[in-house]
Protein backbone atom coordinates (compact mmCIF):
# COMPACT_ATOMS: atom_id res chain seq x y z
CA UNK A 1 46.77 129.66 15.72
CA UNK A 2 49.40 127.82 17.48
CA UNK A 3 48.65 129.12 21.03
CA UNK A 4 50.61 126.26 22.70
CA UNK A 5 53.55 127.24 20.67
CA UNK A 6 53.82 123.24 19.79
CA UNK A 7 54.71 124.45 16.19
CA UNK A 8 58.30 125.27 15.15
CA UNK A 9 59.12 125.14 11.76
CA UNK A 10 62.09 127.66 11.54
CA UNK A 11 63.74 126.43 14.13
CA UNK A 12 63.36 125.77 17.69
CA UNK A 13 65.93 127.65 18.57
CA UNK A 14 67.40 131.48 16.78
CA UNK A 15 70.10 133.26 18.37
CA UNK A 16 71.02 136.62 17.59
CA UNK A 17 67.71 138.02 16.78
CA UNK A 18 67.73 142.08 16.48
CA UNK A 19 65.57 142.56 13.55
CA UNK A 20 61.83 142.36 12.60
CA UNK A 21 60.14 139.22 11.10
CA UNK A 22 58.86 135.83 12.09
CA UNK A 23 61.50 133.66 14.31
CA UNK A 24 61.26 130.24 15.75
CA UNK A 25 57.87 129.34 16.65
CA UNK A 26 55.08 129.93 14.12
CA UNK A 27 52.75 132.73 13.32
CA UNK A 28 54.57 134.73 16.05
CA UNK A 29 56.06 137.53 14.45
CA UNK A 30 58.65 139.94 16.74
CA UNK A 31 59.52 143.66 16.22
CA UNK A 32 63.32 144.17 17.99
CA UNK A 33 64.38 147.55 18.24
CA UNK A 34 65.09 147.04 21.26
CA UNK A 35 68.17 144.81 22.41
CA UNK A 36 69.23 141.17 21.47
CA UNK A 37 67.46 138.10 22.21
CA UNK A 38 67.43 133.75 21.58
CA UNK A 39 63.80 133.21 21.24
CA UNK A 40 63.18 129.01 21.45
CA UNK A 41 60.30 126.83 22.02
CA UNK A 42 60.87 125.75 25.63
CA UNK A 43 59.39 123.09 27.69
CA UNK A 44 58.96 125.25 30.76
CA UNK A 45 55.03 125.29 31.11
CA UNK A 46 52.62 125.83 33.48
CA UNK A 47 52.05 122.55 35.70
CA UNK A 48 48.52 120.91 35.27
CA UNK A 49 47.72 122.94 31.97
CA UNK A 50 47.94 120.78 29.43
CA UNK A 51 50.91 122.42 27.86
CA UNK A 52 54.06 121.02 26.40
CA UNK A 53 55.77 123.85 25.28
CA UNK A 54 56.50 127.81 25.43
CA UNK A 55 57.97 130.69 23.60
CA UNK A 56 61.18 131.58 25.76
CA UNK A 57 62.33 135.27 24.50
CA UNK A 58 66.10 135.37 26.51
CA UNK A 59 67.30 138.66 26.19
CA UNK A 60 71.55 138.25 25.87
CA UNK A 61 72.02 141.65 24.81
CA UNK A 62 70.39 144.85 27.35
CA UNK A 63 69.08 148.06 26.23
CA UNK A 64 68.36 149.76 29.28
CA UNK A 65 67.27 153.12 27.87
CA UNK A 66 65.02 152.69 24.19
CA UNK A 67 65.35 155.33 21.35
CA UNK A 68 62.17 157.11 21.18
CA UNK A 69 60.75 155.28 18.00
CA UNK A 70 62.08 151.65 19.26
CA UNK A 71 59.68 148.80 20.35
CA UNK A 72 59.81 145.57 21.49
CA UNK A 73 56.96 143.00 20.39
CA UNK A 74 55.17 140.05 20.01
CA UNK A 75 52.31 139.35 17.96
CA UNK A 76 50.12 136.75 15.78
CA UNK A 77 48.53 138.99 12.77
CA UNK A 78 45.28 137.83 11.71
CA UNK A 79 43.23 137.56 8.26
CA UNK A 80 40.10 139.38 8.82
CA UNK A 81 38.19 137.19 7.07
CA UNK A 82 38.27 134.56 10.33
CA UNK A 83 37.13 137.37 12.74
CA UNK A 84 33.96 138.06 10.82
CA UNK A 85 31.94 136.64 14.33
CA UNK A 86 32.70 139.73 15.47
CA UNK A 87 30.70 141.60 13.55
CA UNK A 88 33.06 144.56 14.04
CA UNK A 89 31.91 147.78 12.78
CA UNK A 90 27.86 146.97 13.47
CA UNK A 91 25.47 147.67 16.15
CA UNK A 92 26.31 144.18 17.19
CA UNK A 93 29.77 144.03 17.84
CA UNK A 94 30.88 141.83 19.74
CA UNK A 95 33.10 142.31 22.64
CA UNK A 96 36.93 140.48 22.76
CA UNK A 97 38.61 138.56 25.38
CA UNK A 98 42.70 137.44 25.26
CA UNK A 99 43.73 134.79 27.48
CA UNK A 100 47.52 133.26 27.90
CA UNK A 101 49.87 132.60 30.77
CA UNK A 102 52.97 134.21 31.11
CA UNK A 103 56.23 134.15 33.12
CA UNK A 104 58.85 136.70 33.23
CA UNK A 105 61.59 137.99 35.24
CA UNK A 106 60.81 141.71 34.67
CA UNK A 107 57.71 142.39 36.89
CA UNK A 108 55.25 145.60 36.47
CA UNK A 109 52.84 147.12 33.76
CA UNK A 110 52.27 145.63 30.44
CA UNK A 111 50.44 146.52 27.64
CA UNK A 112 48.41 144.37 25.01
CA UNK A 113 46.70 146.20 22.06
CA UNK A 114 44.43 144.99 19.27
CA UNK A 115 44.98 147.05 16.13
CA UNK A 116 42.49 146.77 12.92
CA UNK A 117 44.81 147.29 9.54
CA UNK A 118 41.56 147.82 7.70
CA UNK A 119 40.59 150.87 9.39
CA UNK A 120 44.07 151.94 11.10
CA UNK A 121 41.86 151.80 14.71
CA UNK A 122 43.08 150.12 18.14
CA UNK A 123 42.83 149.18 21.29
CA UNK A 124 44.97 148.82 24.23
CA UNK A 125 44.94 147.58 28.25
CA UNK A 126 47.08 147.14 31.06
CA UNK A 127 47.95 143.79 32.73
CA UNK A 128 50.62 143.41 35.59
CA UNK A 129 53.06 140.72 35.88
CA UNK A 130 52.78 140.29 39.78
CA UNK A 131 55.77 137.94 39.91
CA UNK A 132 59.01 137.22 38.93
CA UNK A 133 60.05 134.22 37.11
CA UNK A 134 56.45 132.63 38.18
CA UNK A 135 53.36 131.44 35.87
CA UNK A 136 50.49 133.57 35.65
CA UNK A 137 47.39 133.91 33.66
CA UNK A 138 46.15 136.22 32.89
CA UNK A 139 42.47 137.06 31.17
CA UNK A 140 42.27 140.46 29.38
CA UNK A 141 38.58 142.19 28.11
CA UNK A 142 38.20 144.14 25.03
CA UNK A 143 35.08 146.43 24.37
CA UNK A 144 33.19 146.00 21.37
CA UNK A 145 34.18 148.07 18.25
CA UNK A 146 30.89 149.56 16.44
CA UNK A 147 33.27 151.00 13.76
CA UNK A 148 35.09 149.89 11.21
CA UNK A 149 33.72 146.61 9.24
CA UNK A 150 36.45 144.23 8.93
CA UNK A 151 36.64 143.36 5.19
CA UNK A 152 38.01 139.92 3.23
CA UNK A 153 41.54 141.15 2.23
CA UNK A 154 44.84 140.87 3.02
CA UNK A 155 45.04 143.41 5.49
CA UNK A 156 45.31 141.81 9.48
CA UNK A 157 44.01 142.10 12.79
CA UNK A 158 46.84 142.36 14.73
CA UNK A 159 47.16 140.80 18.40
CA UNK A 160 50.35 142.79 19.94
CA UNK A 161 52.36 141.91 23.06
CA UNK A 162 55.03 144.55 24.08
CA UNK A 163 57.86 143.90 26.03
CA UNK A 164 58.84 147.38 25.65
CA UNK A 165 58.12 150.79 23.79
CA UNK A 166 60.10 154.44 23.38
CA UNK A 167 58.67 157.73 24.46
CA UNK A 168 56.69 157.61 20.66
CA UNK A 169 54.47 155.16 22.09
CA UNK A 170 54.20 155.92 26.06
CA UNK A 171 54.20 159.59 25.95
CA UNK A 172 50.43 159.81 26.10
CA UNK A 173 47.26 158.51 27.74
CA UNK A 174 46.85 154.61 27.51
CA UNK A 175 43.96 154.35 24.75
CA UNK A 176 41.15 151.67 26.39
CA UNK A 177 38.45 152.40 23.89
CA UNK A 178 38.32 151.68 20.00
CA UNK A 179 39.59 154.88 18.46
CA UNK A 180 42.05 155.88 15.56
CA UNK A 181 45.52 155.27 16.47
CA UNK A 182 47.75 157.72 18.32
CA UNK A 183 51.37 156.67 18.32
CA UNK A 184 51.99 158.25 21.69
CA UNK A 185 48.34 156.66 23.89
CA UNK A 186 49.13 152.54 22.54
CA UNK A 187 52.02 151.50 25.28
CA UNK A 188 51.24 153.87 28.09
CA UNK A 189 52.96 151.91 30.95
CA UNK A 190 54.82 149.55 29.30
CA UNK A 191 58.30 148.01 31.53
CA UNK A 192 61.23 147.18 29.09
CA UNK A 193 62.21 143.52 29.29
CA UNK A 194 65.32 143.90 27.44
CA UNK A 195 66.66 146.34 30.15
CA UNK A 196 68.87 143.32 31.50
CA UNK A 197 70.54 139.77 30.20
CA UNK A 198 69.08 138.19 33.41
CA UNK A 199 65.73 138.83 31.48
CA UNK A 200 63.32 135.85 30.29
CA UNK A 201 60.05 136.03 29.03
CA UNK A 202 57.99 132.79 28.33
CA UNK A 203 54.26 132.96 27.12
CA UNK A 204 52.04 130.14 26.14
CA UNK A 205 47.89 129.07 25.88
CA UNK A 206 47.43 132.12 24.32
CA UNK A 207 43.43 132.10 22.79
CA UNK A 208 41.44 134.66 21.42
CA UNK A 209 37.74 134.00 22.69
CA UNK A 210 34.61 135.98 21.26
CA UNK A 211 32.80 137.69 24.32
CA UNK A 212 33.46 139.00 27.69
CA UNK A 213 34.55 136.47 29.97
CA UNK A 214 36.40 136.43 33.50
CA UNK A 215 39.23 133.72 34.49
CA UNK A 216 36.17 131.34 36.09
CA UNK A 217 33.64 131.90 32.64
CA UNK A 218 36.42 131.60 30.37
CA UNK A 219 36.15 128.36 27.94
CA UNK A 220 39.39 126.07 28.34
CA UNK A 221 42.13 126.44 25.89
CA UNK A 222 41.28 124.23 22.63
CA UNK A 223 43.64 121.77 22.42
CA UNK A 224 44.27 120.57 18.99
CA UNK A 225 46.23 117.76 17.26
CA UNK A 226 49.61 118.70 16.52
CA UNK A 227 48.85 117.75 12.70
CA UNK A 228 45.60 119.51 12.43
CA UNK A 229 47.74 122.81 14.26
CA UNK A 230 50.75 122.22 11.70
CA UNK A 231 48.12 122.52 8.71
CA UNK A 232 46.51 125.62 10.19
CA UNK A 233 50.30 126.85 10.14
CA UNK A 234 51.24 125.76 7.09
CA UNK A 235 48.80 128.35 5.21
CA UNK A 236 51.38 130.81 6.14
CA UNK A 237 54.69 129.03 6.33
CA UNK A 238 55.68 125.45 4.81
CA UNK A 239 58.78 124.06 5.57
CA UNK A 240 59.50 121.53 2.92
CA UNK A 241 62.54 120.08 3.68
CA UNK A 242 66.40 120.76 4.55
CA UNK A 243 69.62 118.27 4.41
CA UNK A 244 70.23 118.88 8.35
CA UNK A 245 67.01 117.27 9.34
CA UNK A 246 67.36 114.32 7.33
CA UNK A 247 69.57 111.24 8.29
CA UNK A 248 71.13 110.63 4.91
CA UNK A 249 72.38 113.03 2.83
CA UNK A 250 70.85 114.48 -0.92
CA UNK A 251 67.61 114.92 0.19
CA UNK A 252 64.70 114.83 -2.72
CA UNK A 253 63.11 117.83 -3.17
CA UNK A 254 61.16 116.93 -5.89
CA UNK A 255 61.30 114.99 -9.11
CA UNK A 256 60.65 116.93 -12.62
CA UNK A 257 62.41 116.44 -16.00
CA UNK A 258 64.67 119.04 -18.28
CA UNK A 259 62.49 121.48 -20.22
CA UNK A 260 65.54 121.73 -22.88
CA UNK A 261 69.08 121.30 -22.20
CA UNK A 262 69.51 123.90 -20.01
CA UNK A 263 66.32 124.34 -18.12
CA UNK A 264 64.98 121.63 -15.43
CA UNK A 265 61.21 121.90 -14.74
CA UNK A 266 59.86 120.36 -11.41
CA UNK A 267 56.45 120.97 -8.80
CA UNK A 268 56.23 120.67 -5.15
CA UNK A 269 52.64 120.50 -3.89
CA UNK A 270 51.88 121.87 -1.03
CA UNK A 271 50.03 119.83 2.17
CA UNK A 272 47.52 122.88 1.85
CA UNK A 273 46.33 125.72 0.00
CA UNK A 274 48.36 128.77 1.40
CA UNK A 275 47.10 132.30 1.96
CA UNK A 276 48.52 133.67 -1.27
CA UNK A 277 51.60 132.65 -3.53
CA UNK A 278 54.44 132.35 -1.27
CA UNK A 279 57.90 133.01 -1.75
CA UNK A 280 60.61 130.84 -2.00
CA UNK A 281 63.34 130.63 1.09
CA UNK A 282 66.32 128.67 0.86
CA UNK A 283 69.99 129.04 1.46
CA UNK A 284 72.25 129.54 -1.69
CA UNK A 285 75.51 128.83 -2.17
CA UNK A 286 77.81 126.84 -4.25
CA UNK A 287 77.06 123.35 -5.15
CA UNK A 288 74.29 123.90 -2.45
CA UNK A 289 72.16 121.68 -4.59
CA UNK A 290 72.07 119.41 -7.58
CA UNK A 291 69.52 117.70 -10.22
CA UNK A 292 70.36 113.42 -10.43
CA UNK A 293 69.75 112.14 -13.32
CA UNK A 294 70.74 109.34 -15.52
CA UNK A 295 74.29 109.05 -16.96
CA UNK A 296 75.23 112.19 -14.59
CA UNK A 297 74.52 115.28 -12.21
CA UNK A 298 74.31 119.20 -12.28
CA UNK A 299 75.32 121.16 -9.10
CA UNK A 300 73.41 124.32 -8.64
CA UNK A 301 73.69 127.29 -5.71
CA UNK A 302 69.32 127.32 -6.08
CA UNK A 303 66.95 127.39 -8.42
CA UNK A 304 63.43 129.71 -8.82
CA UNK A 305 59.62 130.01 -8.31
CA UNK A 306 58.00 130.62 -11.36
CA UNK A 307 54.50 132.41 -12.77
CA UNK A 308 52.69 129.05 -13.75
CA UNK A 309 51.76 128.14 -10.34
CA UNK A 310 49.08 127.98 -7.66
CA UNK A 311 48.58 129.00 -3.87
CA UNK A 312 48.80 124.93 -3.88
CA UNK A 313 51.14 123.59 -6.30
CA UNK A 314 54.83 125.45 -6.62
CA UNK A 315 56.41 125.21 -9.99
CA UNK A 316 60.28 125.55 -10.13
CA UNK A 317 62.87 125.40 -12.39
CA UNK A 318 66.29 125.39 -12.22
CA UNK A 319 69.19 126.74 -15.25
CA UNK A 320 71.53 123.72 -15.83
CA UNK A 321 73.46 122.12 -18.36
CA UNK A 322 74.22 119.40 -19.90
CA UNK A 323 70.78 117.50 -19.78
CA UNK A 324 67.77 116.39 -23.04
CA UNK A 325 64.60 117.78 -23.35
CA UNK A 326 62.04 115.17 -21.85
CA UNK A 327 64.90 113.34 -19.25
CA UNK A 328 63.75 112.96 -16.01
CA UNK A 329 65.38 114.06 -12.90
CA UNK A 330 65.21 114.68 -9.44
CA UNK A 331 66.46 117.38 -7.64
CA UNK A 332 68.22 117.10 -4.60
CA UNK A 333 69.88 119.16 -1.43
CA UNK A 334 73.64 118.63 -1.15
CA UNK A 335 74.89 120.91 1.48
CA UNK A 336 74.30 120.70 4.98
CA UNK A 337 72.65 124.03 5.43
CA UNK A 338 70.41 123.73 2.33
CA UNK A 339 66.62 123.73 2.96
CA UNK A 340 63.64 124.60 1.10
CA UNK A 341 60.53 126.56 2.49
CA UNK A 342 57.44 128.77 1.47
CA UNK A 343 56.61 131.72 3.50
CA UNK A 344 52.88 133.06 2.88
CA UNK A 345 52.88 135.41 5.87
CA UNK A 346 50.29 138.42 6.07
């Protein structure tokens, strides 16, 4: 989902990062152990490709020599119930192939691993960036995995890009065949990116294909709309709105009426069906919000999910004062940095 990283709800742009979580462009989620970095959707591509964008990971703070336990990576988690065509864990598994293009000023051995949540098993290989600062593709085979069935849940399938990888994790033998994980035989290899601040890493087209194919058999990347990608996204993460993006200011977030005097009642529905109940993000603060309504207006610093809802329609209320049971409102942002968004990652 989202291999041509045209998708950017949080941002296109986060400074600063040096934590775990998603960032920027979506359904990539990084682990940073290892320096600081401003990861942005770029418009350096490949030329000819079809591609309009990039993930750029900059790295503005080095870490030349990891703690033994710290890792750098990228990765897209999957729900297993959209790699049953594998038919992982049978006599007629099916064999994997990862293709993307990358460019990066830190040349040498990298390592990409596929790791199975449901049965704690993975996979890793080798591919070389060849040059610096240069696009290259690159097309890498997985064997099939007869064990291990992949079952409906809310476990993932995890596709993993390092960038970099302590001693815990390159210690060993470089694991190439389907087997339970070993800590020490999944980065075998890997070169640190963040070693430098002259250090850029851009990846794009990534695909996931079913079958062994080479870089002349492979199928060509499957362009999709950008509204049929930003629904396919939006099962995870929904960005609803925020005052910043929007040219006026008090920006509806949804219209609902006061439960009682102190309790406003609203819904937002959602433009699809997300993986589970998400949580609410926004930024709090005073008078960060308010509720309009006739004859006056309550400023709030947020307001909260509640039980009644769906995976599809969010019900909210907000404490206030001064309102009637049965008025109608509408709730509104009022500071610049308020937004509203639903975050339904695996």
């Amino acid at each position: 989902i989202n291999g041509d990283m045209a998708v950017a709800q949080r941002g296109t742009s986060v400074s600063g990062a040096s934590s775990s979580g998603y960032k920027a462009i979506d359904r990539y989620r990084h682990t940073i152990s290892i320096g600081t970095w401003t990861i942005s959707q770029s418009t350096d591509t490949p030329s000819g490709e079809g591609f309009l964008n990039s993930m750029k990971m900059d790295c503005t703070t080095a870490e030349a020599s990891p703690g033994s336990s710290d890792t750098l990576i990228l990765q897209q988690k999957i729900e297993p119930q959209n790699l049953i065509l594998l038919k992982k864990g049978t006599s007629n598994a099916e064999k994997i192939t990862i293709a993307f293009w990358i460019k990066a000023t830190k040349t040498g051995t990298n390592i990409l691993e596929l790791f199975d949540n449901n049965n704690n098993r993975q996979v890793s290989k080798a591919y070389t960036i060849s040059s610096s600062d240069t696009w290259e593709k690159k097309v890498i085979n997985f064997p099939a995995d007869t064990t291990g069935v992949l079952a409906n849940n809310n476990n993932s399938f995890n596709v993993s890009f390092y960038l970099g990888a302590g001693s815990n994790f390159t210690s060993g033998t470089l694991n190439t065949s389907w087997s339970s994980y070993v800590n020490a035989n999944r980065a075998v290899g890997q070169v640190n990116h963040g070693d430098s601040t002259s250090n850029n890493f851009y990846i794009t087209g990534v695909q996931l294909e079913v079958g062994e194919f080479s870089s002349t058999t492979l199928p060509p990347f499957q362009h999709e709309s950008f509204g049929d990608n930003l629904r396919r996204c939006e099962r995870y993460y929904y960005f609803h709105c925020s005052e910043s993006k929007n040219s006026n200011a008090d920006t509806t977030i949804a219209f609902g009426s006061y439960y009682n005097s102190t309790t406003f009642s609203f819904a937002i529905n959602t433009p699809c069906e997300m993986r589970a109940k998400p949580t609410l993000k926004q930024n709090t603060g005073s008078n960060m919000y308010r509720i309009y309504r006739n004859n006056g207006n309550e400023t709030l610093s947020s307001f909260s999910l509640d039980s009644r809802g769906t995976n599809k329609i969010l019900t909210a209320t907000a404490t206030a004062s001064g309102g009637t049971g049965g008025q109608i409102g509408e709730i509104q942002t009022m500071d610049g940095t308020a937004f509203v968004a639903f975050d339904a990652e695996l």
